[in-house]
Protein backbone atom coordinates (compact mmCIF):
# COMPACT_ATOMS: atom_id res chain seq x y z
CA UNK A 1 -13.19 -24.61 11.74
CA UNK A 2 -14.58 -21.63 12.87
CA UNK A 3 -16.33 -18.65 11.33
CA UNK A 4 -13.22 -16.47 12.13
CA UNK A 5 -10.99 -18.94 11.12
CA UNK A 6 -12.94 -19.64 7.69
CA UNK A 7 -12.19 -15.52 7.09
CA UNK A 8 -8.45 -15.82 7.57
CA UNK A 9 -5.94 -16.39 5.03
CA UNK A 10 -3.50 -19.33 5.05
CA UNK A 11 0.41 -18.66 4.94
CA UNK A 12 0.74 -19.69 1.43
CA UNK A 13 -1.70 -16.79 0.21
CA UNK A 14 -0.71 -14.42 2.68
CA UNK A 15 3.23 -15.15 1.37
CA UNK A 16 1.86 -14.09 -2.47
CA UNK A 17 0.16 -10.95 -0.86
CA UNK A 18 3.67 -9.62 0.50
CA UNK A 19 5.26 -10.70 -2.82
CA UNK A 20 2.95 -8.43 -4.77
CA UNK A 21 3.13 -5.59 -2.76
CA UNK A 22 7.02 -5.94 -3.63
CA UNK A 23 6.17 -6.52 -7.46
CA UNK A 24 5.39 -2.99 -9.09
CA UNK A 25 6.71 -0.72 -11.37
CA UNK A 26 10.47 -1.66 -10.08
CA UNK A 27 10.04 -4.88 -12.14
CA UNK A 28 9.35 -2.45 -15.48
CA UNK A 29 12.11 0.12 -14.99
CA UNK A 30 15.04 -0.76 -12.85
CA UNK A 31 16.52 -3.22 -15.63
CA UNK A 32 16.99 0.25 -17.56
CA UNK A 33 18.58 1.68 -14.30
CA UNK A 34 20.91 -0.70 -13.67
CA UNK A 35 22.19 -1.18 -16.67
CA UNK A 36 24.04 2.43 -16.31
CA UNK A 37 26.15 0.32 -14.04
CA UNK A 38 26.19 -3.46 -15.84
CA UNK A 39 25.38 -6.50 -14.57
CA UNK A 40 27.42 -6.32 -11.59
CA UNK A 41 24.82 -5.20 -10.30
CA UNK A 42 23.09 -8.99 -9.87
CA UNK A 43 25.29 -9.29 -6.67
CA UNK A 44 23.47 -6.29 -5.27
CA UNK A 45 20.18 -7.91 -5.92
CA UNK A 46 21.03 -10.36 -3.71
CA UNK A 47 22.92 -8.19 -1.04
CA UNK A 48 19.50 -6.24 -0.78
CA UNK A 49 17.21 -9.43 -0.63
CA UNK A 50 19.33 -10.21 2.49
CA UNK A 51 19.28 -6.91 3.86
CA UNK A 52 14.90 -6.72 3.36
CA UNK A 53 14.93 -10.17 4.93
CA UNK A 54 16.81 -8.83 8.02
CA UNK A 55 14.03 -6.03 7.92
CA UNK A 56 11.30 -8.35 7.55
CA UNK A 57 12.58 -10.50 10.40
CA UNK A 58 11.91 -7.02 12.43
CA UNK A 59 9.04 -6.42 11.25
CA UNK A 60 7.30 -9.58 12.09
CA UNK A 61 8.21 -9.60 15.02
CA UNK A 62 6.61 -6.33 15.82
CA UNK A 63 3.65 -7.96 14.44
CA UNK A 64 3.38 -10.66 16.93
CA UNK A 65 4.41 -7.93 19.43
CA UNK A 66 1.39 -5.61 18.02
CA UNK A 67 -1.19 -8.02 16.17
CA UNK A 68 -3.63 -4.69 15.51
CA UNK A 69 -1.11 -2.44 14.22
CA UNK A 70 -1.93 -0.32 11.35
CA UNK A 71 0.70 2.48 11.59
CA UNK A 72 4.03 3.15 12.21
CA UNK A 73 3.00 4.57 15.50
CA UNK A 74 1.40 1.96 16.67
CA UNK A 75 4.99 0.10 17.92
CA UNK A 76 6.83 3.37 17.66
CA UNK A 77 5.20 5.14 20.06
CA UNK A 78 5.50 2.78 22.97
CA UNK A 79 8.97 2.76 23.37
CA UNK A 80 10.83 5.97 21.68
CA UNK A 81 7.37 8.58 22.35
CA UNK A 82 4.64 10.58 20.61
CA UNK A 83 7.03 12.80 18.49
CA UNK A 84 8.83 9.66 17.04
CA UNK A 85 5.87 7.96 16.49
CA UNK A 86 4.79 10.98 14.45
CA UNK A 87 7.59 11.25 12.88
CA UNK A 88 7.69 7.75 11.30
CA UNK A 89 4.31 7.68 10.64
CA UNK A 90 4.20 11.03 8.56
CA UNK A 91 7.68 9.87 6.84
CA UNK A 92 6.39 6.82 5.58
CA UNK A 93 3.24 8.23 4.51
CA UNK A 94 5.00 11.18 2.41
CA UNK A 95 7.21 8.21 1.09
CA UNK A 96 3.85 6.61 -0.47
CA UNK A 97 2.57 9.17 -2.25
CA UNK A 98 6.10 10.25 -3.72
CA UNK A 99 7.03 6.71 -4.71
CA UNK A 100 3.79 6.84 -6.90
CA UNK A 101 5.56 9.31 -9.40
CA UNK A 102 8.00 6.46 -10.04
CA UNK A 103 5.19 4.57 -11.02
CA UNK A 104 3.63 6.79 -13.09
CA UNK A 105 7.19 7.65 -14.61
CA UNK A 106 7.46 3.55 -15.62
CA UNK A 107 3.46 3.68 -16.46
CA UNK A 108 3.79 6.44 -19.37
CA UNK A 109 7.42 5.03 -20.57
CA UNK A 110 5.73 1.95 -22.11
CA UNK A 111 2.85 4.09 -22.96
CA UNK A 112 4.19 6.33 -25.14
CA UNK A 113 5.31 3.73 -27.54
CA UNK A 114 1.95 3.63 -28.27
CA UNK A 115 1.25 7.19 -29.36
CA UNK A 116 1.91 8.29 -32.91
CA UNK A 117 4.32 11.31 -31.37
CA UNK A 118 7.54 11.26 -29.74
CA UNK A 119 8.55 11.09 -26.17
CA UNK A 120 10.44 13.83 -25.77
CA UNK A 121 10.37 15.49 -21.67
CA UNK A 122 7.13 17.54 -22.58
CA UNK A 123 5.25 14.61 -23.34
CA UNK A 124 6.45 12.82 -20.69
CA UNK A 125 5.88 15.30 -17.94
CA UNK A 126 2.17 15.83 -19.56
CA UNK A 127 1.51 12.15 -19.74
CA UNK A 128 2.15 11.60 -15.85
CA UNK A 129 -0.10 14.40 -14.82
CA UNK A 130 -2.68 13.06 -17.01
CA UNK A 131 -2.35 9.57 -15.44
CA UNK A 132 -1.90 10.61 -11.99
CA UNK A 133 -5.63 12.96 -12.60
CA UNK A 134 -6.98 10.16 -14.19
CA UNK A 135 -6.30 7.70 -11.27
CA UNK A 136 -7.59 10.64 -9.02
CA UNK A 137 -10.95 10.82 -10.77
CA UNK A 138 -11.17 6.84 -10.45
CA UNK A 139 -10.50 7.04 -7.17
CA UNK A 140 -13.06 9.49 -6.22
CA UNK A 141 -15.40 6.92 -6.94
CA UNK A 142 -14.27 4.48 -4.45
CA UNK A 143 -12.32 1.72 -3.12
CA UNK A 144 -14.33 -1.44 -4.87
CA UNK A 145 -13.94 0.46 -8.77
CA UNK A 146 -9.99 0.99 -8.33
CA UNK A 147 -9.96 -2.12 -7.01
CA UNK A 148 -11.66 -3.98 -9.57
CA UNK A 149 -9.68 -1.63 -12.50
CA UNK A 150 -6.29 -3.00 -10.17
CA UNK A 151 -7.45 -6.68 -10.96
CA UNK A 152 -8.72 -6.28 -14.49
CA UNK A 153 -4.79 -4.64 -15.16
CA UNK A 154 -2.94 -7.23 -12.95
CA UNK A 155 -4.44 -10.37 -15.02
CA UNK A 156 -3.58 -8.47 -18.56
CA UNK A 157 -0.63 -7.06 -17.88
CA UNK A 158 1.27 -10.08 -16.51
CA UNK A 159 0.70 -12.36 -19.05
CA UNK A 160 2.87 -11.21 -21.67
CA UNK A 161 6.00 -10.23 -19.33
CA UNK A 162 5.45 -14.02 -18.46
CA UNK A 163 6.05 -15.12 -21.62
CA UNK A 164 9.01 -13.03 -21.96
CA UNK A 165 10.57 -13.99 -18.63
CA UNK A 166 10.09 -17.90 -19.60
CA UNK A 167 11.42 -17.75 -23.29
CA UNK A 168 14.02 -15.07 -22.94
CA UNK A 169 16.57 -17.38 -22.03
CA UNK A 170 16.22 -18.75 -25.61
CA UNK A 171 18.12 -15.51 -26.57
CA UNK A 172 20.13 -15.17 -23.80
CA UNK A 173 23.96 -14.46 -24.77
CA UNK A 174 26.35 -15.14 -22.29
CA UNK A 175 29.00 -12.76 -24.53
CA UNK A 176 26.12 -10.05 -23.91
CA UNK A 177 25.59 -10.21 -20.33
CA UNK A 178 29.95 -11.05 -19.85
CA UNK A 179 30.50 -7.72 -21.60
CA UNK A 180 28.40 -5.55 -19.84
CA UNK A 181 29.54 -7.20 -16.53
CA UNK A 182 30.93 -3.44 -15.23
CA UNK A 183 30.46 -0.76 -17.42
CA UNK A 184 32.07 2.23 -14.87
CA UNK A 185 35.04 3.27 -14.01
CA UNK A 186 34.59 2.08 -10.15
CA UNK A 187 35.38 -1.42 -8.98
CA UNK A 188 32.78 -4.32 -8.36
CA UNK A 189 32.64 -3.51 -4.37
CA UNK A 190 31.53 0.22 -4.96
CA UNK A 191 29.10 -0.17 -7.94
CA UNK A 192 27.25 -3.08 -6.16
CA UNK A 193 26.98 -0.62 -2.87
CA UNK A 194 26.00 2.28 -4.86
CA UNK A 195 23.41 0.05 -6.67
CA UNK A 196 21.49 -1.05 -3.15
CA UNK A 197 19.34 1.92 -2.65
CA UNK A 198 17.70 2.41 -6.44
CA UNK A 199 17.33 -1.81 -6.13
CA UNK A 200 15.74 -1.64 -2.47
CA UNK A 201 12.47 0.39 -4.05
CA UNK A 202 11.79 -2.94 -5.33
CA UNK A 203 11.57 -4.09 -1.13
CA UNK A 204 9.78 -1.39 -0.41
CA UNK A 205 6.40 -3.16 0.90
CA UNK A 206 7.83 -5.20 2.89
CA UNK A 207 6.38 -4.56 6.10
CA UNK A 208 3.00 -5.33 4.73
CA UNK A 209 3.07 -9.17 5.63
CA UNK A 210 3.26 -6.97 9.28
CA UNK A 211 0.10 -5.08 8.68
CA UNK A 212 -2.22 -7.57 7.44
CA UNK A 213 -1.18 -9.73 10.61
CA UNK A 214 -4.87 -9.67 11.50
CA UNK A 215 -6.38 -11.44 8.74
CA UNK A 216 -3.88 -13.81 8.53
CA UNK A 217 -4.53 -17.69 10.34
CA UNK A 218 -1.91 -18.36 13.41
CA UNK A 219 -0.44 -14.99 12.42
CA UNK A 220 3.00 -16.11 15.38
CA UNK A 221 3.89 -18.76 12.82
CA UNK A 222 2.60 -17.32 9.51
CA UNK A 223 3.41 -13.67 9.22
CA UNK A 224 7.49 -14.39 9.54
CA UNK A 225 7.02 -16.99 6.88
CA UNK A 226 4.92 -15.17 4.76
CA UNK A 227 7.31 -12.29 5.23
CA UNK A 228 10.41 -14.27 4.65
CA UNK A 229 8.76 -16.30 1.62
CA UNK A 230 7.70 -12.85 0.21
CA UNK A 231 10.84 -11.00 0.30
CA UNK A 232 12.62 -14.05 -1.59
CA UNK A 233 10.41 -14.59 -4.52
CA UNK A 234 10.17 -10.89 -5.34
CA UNK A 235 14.56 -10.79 -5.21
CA UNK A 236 14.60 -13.85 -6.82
CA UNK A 237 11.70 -12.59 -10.01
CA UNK A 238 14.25 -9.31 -9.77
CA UNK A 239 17.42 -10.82 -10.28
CA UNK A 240 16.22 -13.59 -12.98
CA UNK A 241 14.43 -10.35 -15.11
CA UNK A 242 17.59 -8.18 -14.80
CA UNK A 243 19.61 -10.86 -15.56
CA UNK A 244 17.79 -12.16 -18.98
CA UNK A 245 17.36 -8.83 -20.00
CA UNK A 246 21.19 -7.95 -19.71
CA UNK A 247 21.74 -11.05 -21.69
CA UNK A 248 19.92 -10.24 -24.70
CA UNK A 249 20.13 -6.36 -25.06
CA UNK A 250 23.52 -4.49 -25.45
CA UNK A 251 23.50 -2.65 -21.88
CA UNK A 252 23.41 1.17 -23.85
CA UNK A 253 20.23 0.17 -25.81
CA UNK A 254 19.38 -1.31 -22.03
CA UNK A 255 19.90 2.10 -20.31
CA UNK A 256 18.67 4.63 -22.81
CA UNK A 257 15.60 3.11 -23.24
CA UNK A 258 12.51 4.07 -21.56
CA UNK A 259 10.27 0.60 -21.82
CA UNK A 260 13.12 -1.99 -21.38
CA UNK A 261 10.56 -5.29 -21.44
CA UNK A 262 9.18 -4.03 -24.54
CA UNK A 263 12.70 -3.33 -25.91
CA UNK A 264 13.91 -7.09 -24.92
CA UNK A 265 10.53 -8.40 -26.59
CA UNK A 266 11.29 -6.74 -29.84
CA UNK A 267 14.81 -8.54 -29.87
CA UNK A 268 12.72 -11.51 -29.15
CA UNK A 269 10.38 -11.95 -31.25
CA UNK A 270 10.56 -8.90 -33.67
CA UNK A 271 8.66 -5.67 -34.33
CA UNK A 272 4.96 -6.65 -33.66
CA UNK A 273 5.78 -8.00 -30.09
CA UNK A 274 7.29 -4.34 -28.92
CA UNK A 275 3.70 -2.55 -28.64
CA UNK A 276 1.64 -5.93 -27.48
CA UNK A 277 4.74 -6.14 -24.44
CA UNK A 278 4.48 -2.06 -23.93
CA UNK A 279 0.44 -1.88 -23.60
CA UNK A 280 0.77 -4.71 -21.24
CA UNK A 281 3.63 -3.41 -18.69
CA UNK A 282 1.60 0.28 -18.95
CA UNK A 283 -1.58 -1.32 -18.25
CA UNK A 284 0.20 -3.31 -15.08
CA UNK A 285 1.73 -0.16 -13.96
CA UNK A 286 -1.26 2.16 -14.20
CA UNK A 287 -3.31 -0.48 -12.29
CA UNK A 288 -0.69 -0.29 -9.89
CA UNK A 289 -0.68 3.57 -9.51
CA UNK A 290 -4.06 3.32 -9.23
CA UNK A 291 -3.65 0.90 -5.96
CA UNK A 292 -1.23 2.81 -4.42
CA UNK A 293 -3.57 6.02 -4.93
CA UNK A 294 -5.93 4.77 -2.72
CA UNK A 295 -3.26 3.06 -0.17
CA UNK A 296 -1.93 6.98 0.07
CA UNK A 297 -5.54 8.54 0.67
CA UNK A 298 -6.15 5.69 3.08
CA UNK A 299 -3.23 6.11 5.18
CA UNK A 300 -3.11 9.78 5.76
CA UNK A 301 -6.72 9.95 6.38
CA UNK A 302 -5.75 7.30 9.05
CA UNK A 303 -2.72 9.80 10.33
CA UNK A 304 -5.41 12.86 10.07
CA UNK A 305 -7.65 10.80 12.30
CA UNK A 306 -4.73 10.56 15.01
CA UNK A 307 -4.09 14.05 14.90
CA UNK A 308 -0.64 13.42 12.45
CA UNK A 309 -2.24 15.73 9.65
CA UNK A 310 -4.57 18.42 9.12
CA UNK A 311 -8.43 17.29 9.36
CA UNK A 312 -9.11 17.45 5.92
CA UNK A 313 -6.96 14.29 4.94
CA UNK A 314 -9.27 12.84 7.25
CA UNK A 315 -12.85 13.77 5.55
CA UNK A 316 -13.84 10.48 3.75
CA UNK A 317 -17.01 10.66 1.27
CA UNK A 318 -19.91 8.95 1.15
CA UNK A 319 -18.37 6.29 -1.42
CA UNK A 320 -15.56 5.56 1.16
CA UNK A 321 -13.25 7.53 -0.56
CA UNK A 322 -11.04 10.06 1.07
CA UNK A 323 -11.45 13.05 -1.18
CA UNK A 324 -10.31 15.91 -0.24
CA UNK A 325 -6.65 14.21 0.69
CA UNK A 326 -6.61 12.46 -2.92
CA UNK A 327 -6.84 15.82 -3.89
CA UNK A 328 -3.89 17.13 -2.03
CA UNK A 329 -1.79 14.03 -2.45
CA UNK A 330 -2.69 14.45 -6.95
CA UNK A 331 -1.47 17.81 -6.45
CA UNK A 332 1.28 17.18 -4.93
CA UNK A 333 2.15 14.26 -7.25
CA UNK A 334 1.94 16.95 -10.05
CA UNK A 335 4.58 19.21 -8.65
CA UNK A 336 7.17 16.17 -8.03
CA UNK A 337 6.62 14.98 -11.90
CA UNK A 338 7.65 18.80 -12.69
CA UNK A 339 10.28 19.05 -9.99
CA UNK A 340 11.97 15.77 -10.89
CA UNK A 341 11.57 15.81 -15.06
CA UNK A 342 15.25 14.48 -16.34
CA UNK A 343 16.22 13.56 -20.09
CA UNK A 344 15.52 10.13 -19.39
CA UNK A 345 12.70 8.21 -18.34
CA UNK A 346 15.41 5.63 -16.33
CA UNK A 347 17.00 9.07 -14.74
CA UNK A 348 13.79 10.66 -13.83
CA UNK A 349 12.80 7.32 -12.14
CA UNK A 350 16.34 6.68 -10.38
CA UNK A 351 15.82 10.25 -8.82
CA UNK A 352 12.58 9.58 -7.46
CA UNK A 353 13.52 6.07 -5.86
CA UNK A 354 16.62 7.11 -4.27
CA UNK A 355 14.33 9.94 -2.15
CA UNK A 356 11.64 7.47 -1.26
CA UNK A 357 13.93 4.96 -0.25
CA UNK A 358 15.57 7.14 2.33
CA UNK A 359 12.35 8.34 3.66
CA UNK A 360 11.24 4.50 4.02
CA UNK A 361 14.53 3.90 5.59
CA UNK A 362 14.17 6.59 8.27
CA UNK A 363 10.67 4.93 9.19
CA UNK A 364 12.25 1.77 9.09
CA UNK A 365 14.98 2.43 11.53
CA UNK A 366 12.09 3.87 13.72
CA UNK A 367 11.21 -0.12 14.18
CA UNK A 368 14.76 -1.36 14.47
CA UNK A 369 14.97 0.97 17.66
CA UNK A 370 11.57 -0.11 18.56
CA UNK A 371 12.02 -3.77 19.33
CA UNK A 372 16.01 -2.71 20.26
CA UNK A 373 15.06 -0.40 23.00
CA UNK A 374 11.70 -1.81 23.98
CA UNK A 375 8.84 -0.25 26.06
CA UNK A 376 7.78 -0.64 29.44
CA UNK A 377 4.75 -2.70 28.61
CA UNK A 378 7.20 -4.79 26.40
CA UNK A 379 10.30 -5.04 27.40
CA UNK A 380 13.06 -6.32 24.34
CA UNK A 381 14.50 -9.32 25.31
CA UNK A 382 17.74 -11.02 23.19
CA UNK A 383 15.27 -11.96 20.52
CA UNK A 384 13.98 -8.61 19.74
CA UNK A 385 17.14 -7.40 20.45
CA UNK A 386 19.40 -9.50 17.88
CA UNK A 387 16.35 -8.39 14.78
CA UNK A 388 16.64 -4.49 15.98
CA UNK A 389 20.38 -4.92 15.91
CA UNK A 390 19.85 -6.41 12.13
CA UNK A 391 17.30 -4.56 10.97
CA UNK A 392 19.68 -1.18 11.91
CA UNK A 393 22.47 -2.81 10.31
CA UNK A 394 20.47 -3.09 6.99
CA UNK A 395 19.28 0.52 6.98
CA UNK A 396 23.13 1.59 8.15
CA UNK A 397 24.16 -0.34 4.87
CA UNK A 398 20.99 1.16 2.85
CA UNK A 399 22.05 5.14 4.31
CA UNK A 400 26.01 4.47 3.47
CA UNK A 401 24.89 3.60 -0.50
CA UNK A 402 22.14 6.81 -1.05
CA UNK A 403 23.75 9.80 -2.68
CA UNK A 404 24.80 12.84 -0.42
CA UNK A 405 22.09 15.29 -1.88
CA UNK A 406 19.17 12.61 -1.95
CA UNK A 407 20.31 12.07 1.86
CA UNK A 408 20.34 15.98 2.83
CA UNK A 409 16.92 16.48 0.88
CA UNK A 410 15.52 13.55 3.25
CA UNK A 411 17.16 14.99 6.34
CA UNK A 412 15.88 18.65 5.21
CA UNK A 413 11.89 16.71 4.71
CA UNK A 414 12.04 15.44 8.18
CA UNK A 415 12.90 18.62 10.07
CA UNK A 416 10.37 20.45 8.32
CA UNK A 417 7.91 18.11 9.10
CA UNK A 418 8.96 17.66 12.77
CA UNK A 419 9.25 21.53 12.94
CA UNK A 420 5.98 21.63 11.31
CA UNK A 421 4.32 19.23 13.73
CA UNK A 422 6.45 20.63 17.05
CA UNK A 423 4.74 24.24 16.15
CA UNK A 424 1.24 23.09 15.12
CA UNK A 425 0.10 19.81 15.14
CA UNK A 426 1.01 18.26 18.45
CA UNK A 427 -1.55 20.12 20.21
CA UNK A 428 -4.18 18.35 18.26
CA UNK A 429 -2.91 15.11 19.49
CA UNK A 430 -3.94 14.11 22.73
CA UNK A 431 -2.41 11.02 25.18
CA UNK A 432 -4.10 8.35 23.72
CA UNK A 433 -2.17 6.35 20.68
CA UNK A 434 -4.24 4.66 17.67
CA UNK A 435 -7.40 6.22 18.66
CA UNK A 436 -9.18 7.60 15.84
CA UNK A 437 -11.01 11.32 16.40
């Protein structure tokens, strides 16, 4: 075995890599959205597993197609053009740093059970901009200490939920879960359609098993399984939570509450369990924030450094750390936690999703085109042409379920950002894809 070879990972780790990346704060807060609708909503779990494996089919393929990519542009470019490639990239980058709210919105839920105040909207909203500075500052000091904080909260804060996912079904009650099958006034079809773009933030991530195709051994035969094997464990950990916890909760306790696993733990085991369960899921979900912080300053000092965004996303400091665009991206974090504050912890979190979804989705049908249309240098053949068929089927299905506004408010992002781009920013790029200033 060779050096290089020694350095790569193996399909089996690289298939727990794309499952993780799917595993976040969805896993702590959608049982509590759902539940508005019942548990109907189990056969939209797995309508959206098959949907992210039809996008994950398209995505490995563009990593076999593109086995350096790092960005959206990188296979976007080559067959629909610079502007599209822009477009996707920026998209999916704004879609990161707005889909960390949600996490800090499922972070603070379990938190506050822990403070010796209420949890009324003030607190909330002050809580997430207190987490979201606090990840900044750990940030600043660079990628290996948010790392290592990442670890130290994924080991903790697991544990626990384990135990509750693996004796739950002790108190599962089949009477439970039958009677809050539907709890709307809409039939079975339409709930489980309007249910499959809140449950597709838990896909979101996806494509990773795509951009990690370089460290991973005989990526041409690995990357679609690690993909495929991904997506499923994540839908099928998704469906068995929402599931057991519809089972043992009556679905309004479900809904209103704003720290469902901790709620389900205290019907469990009793009192004492609620705060052990809540300090574990906010831990998990703060380490998680924290993550994604640095995936959001990483990635748009990447797009800075192709001429996407302004220079300044693209200064890095000494530490590794890209400063300056943290900054911007915290700030920016802080207006969307006071933009999007709701009564509820479930409905400020639903909100949030629903928008990053349908930005992800608009990058997402950037690829389907991609390996639909081809390039020149890569021309689609009935392969690439059956997954970019798919993989716009799934985002077709994904568009038809979002809300009208949530749709518009996408449609309205994107134009600005093209119009922003189209006025000032393209003449910073020159013809030269991927190739860093």
């Amino acid at each position: 075995m060779t050096a290089e070879r020694a350095r790569k990972i193996g399909p089996v780790l690289a298939t727990f890599v794309v499952a993780n990346n799917m595993i976040g704060s969805g896993f702590f807060l959608l049982p509590a959205t759902l539940a508005k609708s019942g548990g109907v909503t189990a056969l939209a779990w797995l309508l959206g597993t098959v949907l992210a494996i039809a996008l994950g089919g398209a995505f490995a393929r563009l990593a076999r197609q593109y086995p350096n990519l790092t960005s959206p542009d990188d296979y976007v470019r080559p067959a629909l053009g610079r502007d599209m490639g822009f477009l996707a990239t920026t998209l999916y980058w704004i879609s990161s740093w707005m889909g960390n709210n949600a996490i800090a919105v499922a972070a603070f839920g379990y938190i506050a059970i822990l403070l010796p105040f209420g949890d009324g909207t003030g607190v909330r909203l002050v809580g997430q901009i207190v987490l979201i500075w606090l990840m900044f500052g750990l940030n600043l000091m660079g990628p290996r200490p948010i790392a290592r904080f990442q670890s130290f909260c994924v080991v903790l804060g697991l544990l626990p939920v384990a135990v509750v996912l693996t004796f739950g079904w002790a108190s599962f009650d089949t009477d439970t879960y039958r009677a809050a099958w539907n709890v709307t006034d809409r039939s079975d079809a339409a709930v489980v359609f309007s249910s499959l773009a809140p449950i597709f933030w838990a896909f979101v991530g996806l494509e990773t098993g795509a951009m990690v195709a370089g460290v991973v051994d005989d990526p041409d035969r690995n990357v679609p399984r690690a993909t495929i094997g991904g997506i499923t464990i994540a839908g099928v950990v998704y469906l068995v939570s929402s599931v057991l916890m519809m089972g043992i909760v009556p679905i309004d306790d479900l809904a209103a509450s704003g720290a469902p696993f901790a709620l389900v733990a205290g019907e469990m085991f009793g009192a004492w369990a609620i705060p052990i369960i809540a300090a574990a899921a906010g831990l998990k979900a703060t380490g998680t924030l924290g993550g994604w912080m640095l995936v959001s300053g990483e990635s748009g000092a990447r797009a800075a450094h192709r001429g996407f965004l302004p220079a300044i996303f693209g200064r890095m400091r000494a530490n590794g750390s890209a400063g300056w665009g943290l900054f911007i991206v915290a700030a920016s974090m802080t207006a969307i936690a006071i933009f999007t504050l709701a009564p509820t912890v479930s409905g400020q979190f639903e909100t949030i999703i629903n928008m990053v979804v349908t930005l992800v989705v608009m990058a997402y049908i950037a690829a389907g085109l991609s390996l639909l249309l081809g390039s020149p240098e890569l021309p689609s053949g009935p392969q690439e042409k059956l997954l970019g068929m798919g993989a716009l089927v799934a985002c077709g299905l994904l568009v038809f379920s979002t809300p009208v506004p949530t749709l518009v408010g996408s449609l309205v992002v994107a134009l600005l950002v093209w119009a922003a781009y189209r006025g000032f920013g393209s003449r910073r790029v020159d013809g030269a894809a991927g190739e860093p200033r």
